[in-house]
C-alpha atoms as a PDB file:
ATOM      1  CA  UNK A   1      40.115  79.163 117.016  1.00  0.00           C
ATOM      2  CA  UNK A   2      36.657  80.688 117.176  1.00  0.00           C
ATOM      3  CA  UNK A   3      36.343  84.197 119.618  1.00  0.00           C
ATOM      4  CA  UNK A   4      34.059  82.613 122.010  1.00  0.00           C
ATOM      5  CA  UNK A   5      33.175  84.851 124.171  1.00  0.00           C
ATOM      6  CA  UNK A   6      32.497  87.901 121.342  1.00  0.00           C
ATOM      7  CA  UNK A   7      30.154  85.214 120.036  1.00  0.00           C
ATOM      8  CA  UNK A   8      28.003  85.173 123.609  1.00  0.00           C
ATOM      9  CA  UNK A   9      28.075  88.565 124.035  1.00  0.00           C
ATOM     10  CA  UNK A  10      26.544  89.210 120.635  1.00  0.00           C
ATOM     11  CA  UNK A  11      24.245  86.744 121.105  1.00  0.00           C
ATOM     12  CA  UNK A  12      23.409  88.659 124.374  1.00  0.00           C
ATOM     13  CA  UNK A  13      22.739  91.825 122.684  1.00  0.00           C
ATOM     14  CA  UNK A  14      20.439  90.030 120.121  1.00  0.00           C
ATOM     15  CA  UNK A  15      18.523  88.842 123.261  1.00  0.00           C
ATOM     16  CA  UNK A  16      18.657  92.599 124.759  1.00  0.00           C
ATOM     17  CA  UNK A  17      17.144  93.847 121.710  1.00  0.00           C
ATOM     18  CA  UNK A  18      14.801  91.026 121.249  1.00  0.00           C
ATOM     19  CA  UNK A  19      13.595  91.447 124.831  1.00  0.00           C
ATOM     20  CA  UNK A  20      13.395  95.556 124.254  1.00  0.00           C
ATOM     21  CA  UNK A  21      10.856  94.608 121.144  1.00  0.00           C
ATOM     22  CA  UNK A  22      13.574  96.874 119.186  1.00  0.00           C
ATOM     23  CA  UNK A  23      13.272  93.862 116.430  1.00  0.00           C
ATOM     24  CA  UNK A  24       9.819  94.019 116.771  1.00  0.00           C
ATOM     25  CA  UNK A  25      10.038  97.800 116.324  1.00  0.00           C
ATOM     26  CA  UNK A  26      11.786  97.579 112.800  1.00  0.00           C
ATOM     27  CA  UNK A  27      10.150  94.797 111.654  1.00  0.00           C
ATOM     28  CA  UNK A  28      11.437  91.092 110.299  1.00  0.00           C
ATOM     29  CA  UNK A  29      13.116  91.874 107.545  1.00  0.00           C
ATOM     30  CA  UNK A  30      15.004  95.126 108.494  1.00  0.00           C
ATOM     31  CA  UNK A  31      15.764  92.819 111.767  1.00  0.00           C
ATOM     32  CA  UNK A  32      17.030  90.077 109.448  1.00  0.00           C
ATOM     33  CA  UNK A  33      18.809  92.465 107.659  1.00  0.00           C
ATOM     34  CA  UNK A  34      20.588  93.996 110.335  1.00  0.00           C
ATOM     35  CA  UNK A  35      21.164  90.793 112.342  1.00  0.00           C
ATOM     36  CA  UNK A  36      22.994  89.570 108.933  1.00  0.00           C
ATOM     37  CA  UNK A  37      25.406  92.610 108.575  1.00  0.00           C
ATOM     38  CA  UNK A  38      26.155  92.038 112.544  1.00  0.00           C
ATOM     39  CA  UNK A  39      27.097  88.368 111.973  1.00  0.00           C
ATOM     40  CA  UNK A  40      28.862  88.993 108.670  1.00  0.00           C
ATOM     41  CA  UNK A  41      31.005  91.205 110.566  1.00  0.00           C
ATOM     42  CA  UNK A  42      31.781  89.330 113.453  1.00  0.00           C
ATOM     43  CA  UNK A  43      32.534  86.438 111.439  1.00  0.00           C
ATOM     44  CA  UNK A  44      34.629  88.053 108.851  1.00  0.00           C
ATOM     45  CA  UNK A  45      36.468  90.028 110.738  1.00  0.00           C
ATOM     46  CA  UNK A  46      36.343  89.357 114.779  1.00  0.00           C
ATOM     47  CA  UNK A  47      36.200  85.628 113.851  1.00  0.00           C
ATOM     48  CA  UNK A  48      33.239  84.824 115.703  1.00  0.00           C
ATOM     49  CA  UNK A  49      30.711  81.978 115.422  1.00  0.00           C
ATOM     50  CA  UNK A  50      28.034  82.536 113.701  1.00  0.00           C
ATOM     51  CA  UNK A  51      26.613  79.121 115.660  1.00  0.00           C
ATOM     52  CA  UNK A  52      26.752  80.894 118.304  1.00  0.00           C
ATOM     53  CA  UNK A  53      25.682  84.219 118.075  1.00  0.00           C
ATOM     54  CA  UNK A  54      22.253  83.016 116.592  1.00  0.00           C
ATOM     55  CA  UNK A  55      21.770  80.523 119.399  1.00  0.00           C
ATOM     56  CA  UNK A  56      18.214  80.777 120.513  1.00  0.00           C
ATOM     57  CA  UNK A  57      17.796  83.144 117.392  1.00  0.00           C
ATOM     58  CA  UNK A  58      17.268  81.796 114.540  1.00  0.00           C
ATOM     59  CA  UNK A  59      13.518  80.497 114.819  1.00  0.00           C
ATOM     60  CA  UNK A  60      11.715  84.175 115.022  1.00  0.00           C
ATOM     61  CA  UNK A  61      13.905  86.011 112.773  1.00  0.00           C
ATOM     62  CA  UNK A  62      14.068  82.930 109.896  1.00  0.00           C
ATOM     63  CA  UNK A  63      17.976  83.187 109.811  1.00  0.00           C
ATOM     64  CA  UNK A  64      19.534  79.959 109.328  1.00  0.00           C
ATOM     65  CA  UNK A  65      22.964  80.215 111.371  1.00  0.00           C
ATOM     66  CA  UNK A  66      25.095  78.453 108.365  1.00  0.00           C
ATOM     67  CA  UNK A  67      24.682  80.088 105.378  1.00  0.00           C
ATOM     68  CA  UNK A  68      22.473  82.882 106.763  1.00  0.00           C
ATOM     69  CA  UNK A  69      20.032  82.546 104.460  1.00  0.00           C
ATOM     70  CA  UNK A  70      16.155  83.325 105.229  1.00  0.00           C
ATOM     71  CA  UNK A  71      13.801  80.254 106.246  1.00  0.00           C
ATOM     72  CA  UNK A  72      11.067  79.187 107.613  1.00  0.00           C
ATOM     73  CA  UNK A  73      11.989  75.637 107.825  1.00  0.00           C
ATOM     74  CA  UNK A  74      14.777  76.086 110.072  1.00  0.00           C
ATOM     75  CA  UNK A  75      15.755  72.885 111.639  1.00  0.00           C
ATOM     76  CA  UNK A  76      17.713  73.321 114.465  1.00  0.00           C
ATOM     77  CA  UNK A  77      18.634  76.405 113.485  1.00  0.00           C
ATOM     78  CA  UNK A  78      19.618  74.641 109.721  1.00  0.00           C
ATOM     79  CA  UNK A  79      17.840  75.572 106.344  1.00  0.00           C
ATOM     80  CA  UNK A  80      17.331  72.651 104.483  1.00  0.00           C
ATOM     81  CA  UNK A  81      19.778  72.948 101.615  1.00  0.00           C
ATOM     82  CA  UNK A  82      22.346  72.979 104.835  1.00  0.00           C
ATOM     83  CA  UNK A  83      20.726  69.826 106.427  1.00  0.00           C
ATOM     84  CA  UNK A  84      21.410  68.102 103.375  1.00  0.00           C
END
């Protein structure tokens, strides 16, 4: 069973950050980075969705939500090699 609801609220703070330009402040690929390490984290250890969290995400920071990897031919939030 996947923790829901720590899933939405990271996915909220994403949004708070994204709408405080803080990503925009460190750049894409510190923001990739660190956006990684925070869904590593919840995954591994809180057992949150990674699905989820990127929701809405994935498109300006290149993160596909499966295997985290960087792309810029997200579908859906999917790299390709995942949408195969």
């Amino acid at each position: 069973m996947s923790n829901h609801s720590g899933s939405r609220m990271l996915n909220d703070i994403i949004q708070l950050l994204n709408d405080q330009e803080v990503l925009n402040t460190i750049g894409l690929q510190k923001s990739q980075q660190v956006i990684t390490q925070i869904v590593d984290i919840a995954s591994r250890i809180y057992d949150c969705n990674s699905g989820e969290i990127l929701d809405g995400h994935t498109d300006y920071l290149n993160l596909c939500y499966c295997c985290l990897a960087i792309a810029t031919d997200l579908d859906n939030g999917l790299c390709h090699s995942c949408r195969s």
